[in-house]
C-alpha atoms as a PDB file:
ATOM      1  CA  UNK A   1      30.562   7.802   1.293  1.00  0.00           C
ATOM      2  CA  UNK A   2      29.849  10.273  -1.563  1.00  0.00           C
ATOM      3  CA  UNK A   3      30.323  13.074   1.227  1.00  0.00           C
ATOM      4  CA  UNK A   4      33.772  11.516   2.371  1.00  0.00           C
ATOM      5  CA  UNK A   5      35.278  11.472  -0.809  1.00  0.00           C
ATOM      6  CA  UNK A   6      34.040  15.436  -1.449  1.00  0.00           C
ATOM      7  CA  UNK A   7      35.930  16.766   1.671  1.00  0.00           C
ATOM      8  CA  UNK A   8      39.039  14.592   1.055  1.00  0.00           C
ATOM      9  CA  UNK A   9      39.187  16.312  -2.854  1.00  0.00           C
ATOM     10  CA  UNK A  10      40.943  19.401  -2.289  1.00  0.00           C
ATOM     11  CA  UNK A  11      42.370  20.142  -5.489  1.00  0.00           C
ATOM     12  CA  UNK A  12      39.817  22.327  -8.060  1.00  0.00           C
ATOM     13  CA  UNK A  13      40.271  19.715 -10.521  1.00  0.00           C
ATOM     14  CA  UNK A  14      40.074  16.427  -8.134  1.00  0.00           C
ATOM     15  CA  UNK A  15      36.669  18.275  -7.077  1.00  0.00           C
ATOM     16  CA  UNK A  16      34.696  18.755  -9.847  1.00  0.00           C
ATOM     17  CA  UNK A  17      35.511  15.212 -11.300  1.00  0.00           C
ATOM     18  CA  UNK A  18      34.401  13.814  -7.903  1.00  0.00           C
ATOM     19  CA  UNK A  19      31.430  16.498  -7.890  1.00  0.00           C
ATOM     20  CA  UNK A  20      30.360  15.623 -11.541  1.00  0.00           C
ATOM     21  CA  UNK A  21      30.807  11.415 -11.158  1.00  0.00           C
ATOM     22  CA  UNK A  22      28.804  11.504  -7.768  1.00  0.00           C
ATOM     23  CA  UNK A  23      25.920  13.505  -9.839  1.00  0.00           C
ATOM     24  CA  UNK A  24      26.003  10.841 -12.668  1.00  0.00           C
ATOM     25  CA  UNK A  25      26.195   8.086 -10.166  1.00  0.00           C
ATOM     26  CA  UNK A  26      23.149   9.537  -7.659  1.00  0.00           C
ATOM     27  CA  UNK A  27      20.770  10.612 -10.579  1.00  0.00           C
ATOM     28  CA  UNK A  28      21.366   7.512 -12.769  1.00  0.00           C
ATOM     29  CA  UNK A  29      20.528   5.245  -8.859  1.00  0.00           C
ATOM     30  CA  UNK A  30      17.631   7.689  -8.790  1.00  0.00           C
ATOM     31  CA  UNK A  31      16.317   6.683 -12.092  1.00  0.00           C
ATOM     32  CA  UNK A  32      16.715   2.853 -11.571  1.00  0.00           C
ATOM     33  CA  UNK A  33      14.823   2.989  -8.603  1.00  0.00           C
ATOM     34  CA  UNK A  34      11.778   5.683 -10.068  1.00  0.00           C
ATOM     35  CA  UNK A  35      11.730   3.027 -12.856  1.00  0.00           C
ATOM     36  CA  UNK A  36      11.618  -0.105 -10.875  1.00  0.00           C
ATOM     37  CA  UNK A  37       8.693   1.405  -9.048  1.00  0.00           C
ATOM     38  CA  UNK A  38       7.174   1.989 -11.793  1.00  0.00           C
ATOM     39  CA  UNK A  39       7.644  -1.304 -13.105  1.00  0.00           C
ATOM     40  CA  UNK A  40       6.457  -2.851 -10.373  1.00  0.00           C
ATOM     41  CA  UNK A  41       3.413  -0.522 -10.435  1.00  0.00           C
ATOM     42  CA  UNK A  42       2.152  -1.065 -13.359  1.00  0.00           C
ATOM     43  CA  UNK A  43       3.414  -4.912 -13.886  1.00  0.00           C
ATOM     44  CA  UNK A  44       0.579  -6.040 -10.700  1.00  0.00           C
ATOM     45  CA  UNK A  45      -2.389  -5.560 -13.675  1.00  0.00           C
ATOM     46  CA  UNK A  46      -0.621  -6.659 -16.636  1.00  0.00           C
ATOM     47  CA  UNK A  47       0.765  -9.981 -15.344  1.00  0.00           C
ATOM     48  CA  UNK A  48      -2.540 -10.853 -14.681  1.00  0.00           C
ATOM     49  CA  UNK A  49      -1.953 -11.462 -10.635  1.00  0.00           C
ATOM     50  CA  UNK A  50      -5.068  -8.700  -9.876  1.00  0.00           C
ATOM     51  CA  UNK A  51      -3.726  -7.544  -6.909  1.00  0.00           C
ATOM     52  CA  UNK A  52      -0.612  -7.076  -5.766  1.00  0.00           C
ATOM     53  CA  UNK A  53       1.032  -8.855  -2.822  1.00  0.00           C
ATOM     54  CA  UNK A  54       0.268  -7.817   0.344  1.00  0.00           C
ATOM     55  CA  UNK A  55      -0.993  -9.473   3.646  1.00  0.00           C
ATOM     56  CA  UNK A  56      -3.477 -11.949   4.033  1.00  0.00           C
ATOM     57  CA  UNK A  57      -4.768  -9.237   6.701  1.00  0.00           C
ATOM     58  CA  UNK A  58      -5.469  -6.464   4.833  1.00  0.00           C
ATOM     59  CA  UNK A  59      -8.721  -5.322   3.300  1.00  0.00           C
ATOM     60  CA  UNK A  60      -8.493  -5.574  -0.293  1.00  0.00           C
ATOM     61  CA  UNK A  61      -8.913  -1.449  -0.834  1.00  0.00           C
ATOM     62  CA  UNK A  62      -7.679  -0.259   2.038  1.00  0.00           C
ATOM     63  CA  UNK A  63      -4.336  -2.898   1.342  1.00  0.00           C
ATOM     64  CA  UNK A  64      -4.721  -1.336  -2.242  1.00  0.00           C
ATOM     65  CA  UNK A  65      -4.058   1.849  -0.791  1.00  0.00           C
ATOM     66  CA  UNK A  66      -1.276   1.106   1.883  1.00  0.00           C
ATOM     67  CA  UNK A  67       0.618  -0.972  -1.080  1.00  0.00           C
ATOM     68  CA  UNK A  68       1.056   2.063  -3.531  1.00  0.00           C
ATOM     69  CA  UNK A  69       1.845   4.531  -0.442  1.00  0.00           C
ATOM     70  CA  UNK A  70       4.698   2.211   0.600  1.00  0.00           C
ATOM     71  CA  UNK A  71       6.081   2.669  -3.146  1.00  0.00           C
ATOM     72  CA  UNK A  72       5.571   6.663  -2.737  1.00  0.00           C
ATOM     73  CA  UNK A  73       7.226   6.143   0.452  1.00  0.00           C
ATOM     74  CA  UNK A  74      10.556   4.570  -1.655  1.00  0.00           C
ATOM     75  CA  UNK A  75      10.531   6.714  -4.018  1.00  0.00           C
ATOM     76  CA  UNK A  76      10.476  10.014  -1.462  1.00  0.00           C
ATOM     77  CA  UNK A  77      13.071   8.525   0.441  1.00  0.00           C
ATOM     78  CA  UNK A  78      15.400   8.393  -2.543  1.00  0.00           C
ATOM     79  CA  UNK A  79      14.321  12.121  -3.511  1.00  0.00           C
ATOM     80  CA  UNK A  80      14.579  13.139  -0.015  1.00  0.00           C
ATOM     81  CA  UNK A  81      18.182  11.434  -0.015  1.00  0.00           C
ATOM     82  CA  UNK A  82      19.417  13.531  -2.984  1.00  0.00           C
ATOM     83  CA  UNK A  83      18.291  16.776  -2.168  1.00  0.00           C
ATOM     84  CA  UNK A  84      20.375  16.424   1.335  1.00  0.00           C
ATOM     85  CA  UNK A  85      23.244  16.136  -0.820  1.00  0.00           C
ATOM     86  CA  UNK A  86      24.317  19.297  -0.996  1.00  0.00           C
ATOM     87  CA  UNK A  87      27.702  19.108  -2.984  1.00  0.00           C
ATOM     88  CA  UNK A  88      25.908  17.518  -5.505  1.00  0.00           C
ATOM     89  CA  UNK A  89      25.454  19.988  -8.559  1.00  0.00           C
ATOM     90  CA  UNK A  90      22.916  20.657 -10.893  1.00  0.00           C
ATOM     91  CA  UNK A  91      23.437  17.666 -13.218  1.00  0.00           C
ATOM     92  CA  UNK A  92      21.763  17.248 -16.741  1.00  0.00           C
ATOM     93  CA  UNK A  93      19.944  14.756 -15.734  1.00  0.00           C
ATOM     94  CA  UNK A  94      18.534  16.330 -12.512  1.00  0.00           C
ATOM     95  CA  UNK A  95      15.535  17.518 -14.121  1.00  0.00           C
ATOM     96  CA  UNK A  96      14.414  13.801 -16.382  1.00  0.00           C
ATOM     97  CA  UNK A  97      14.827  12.059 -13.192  1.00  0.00           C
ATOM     98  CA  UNK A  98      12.677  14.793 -11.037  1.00  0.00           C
ATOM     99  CA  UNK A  99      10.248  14.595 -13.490  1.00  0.00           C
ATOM    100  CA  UNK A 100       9.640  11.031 -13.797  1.00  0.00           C
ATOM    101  CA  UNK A 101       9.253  11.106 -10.108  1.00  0.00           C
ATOM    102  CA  UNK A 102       6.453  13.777  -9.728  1.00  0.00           C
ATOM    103  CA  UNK A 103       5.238  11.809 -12.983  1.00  0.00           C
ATOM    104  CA  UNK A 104       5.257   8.440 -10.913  1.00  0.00           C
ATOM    105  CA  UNK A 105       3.955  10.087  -7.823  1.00  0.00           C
ATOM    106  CA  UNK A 106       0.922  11.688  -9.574  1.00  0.00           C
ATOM    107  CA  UNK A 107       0.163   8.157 -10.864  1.00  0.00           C
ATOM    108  CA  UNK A 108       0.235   6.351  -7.238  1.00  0.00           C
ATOM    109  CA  UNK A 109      -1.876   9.188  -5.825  1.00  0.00           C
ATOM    110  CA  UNK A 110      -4.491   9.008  -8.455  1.00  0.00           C
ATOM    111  CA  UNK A 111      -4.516   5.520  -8.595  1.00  0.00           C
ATOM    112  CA  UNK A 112      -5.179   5.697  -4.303  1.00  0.00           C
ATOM    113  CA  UNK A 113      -7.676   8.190  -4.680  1.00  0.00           C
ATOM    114  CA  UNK A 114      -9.509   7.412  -7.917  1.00  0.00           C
ATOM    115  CA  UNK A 115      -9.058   3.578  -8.274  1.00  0.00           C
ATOM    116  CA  UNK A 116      -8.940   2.573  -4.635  1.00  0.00           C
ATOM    117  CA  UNK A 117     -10.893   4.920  -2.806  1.00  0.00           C
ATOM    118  CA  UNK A 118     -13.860   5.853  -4.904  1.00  0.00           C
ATOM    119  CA  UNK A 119     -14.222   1.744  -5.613  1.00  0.00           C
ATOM    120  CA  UNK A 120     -14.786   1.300  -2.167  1.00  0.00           C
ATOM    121  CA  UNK A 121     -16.762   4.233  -1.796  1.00  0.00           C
ATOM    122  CA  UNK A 122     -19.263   3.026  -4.506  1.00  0.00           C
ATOM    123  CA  UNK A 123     -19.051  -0.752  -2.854  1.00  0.00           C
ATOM    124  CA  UNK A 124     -20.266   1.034   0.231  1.00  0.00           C
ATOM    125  CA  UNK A 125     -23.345   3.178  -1.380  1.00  0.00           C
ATOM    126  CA  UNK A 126     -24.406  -0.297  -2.241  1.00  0.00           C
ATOM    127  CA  UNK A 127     -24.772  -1.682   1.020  1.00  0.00           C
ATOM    128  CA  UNK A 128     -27.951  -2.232   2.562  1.00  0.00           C
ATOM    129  CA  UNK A 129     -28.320   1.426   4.696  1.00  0.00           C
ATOM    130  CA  UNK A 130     -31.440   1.254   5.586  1.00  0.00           C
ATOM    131  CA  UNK A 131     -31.483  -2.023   7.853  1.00  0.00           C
ATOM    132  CA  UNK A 132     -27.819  -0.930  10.277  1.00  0.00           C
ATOM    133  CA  UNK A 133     -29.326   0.115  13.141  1.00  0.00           C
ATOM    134  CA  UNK A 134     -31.025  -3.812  12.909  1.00  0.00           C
ATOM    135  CA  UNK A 135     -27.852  -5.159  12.388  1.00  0.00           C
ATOM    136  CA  UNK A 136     -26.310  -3.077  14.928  1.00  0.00           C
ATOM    137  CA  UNK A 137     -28.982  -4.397  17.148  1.00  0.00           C
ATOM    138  CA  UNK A 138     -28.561  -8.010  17.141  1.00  0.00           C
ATOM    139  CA  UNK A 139     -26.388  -9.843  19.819  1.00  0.00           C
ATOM    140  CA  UNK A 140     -23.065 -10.052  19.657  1.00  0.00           C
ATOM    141  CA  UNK A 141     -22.527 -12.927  20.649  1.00  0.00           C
ATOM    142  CA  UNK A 142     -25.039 -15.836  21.060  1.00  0.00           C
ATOM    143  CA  UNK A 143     -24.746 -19.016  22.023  1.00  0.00           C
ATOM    144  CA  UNK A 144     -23.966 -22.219  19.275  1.00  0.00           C
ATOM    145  CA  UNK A 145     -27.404 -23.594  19.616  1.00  0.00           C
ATOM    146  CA  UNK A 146     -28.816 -20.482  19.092  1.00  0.00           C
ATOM    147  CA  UNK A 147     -27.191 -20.323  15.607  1.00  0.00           C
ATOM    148  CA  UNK A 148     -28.289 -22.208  12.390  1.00  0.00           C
ATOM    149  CA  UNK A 149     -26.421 -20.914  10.003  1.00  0.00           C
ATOM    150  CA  UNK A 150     -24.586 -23.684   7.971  1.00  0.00           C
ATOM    151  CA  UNK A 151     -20.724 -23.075   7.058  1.00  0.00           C
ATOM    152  CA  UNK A 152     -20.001 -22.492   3.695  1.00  0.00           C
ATOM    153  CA  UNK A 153     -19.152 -25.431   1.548  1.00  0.00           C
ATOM    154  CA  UNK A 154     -15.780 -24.420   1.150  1.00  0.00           C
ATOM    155  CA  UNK A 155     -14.851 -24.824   4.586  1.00  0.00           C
ATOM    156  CA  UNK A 156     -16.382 -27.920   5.591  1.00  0.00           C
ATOM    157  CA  UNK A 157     -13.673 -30.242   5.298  1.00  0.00           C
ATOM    158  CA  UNK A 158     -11.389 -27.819   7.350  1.00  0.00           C
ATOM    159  CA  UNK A 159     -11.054 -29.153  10.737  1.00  0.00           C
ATOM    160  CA  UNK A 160     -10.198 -25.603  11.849  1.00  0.00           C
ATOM    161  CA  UNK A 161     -13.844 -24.507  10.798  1.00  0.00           C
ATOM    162  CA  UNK A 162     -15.536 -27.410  12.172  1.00  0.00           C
ATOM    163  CA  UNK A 163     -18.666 -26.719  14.588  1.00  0.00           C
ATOM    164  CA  UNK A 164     -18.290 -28.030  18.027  1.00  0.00           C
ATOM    165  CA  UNK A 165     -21.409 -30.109  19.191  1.00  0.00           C
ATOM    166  CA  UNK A 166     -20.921 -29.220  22.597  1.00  0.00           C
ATOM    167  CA  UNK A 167     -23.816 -26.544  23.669  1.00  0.00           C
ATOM    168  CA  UNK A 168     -23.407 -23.459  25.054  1.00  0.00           C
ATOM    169  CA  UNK A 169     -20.317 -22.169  23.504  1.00  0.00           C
ATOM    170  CA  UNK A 170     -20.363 -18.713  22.375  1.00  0.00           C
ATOM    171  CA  UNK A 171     -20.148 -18.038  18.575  1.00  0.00           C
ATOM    172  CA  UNK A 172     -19.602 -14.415  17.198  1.00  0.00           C
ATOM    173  CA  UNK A 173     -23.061 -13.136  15.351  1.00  0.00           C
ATOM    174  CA  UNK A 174     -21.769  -9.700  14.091  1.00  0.00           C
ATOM    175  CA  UNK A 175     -22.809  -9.072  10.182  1.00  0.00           C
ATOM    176  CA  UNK A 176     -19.847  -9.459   8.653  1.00  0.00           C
ATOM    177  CA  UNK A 177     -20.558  -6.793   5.907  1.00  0.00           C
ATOM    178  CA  UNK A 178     -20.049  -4.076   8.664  1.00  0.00           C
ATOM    179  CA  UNK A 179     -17.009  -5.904   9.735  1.00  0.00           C
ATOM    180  CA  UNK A 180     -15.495  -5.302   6.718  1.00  0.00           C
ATOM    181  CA  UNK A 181     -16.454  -1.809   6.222  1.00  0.00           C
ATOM    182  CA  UNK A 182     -14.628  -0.989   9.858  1.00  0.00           C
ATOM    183  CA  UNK A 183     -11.872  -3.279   8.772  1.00  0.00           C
ATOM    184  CA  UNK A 184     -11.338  -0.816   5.787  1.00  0.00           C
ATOM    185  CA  UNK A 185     -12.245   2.338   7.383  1.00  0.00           C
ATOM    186  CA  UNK A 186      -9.697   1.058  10.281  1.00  0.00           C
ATOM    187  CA  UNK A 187      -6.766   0.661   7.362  1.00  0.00           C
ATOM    188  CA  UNK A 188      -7.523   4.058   5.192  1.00  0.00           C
ATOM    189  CA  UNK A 189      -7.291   5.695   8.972  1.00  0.00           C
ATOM    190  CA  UNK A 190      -3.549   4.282   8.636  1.00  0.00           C
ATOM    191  CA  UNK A 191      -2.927   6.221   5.736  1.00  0.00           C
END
């Protein structure tokens, strides 16, 4: 729209009003949205939710991750947007609002690359290394009288989790401990 109204201003005067309100206009959108990211990045620890909302699905470092690259990916988009506006001039404000976006984006990588990653790197120096190839070695799959283990007690009034007593249905054995360490390496491949 902001590029209609710039080839229908013809006269000198008509153009730099147009030229200067657009500028005030894109860089004061520009700033909204940096600090509404911002707000929204740093309000997911002080409100006290923990983590912020993302899928049920997700691992919780990996969906860490994946959250604050989605709010890089908003904020390039709007950067991205204004520098393909090329009758847009140099505006006094060009260089606050370009600044609190490198400023913001600094803060999302760190936070993905100190606070996400190297917490689930040190979750995984804990793990129990020396007995995977065991665990790697067990079967799949065995059959449901082959398997003991009790459900936890917070599942056993779920009728969704209930055991069937019919024998010789197969029941998954894989550690679940390396299923969440591929689940995570699977999501910080996405990013």
């Amino acid at each position: 729209m902001l590029e209609n109204f710039d080839s229908l201003a013809k006269r000198p005067l008509v153009k730099d009003f147009v030229h200067k309100r657009a500028a005030e206009m894109v860089y004061k959108l520009f700033k909204e949205e940096i600090k509404e990211v911002e707000e929204i990045f740093d309000g997911h620890d002080k409100a006290g939710k923990g983590t912020p909302p993302m899928p049920f699905s997700h691992p919780h470092y990996g969906g860490l991750a994946i959250w604050a690259r989605c709010l890089i990916t908003r904020i390039d988009k709007s950067k991205n947007a204004i520098e393909g506006l090329y009758f847009i001039p140099e505006h006094t404000h060009a260089k606050d609002s370009i600044d609190a976006y490198t400023k913001l984006k600094t803060a999302l990588d760190n936070f993905i690359a100190n606070t996400c990653f190297n917490a689930w790197k040190g979750e995984i120096e804990i793990l129990d290394t020396q007995n995977i190839d065991s665990k790697l070695e067990k079967s799949v799959l065995v059959r449901s009288e082959n398997n003991d283990k009790e459900l936890p007690s917070s599942v056993v009034g779920n009728p969704l989790f209930a055991r069937s007593k019919k024998s010789g249905l197969l029941e998954s054995n894989f550690d679940s401990d390396l299923h969440k360490v591929i689940i995570e390496v699977s999501y910080w491949a996405k990013i």
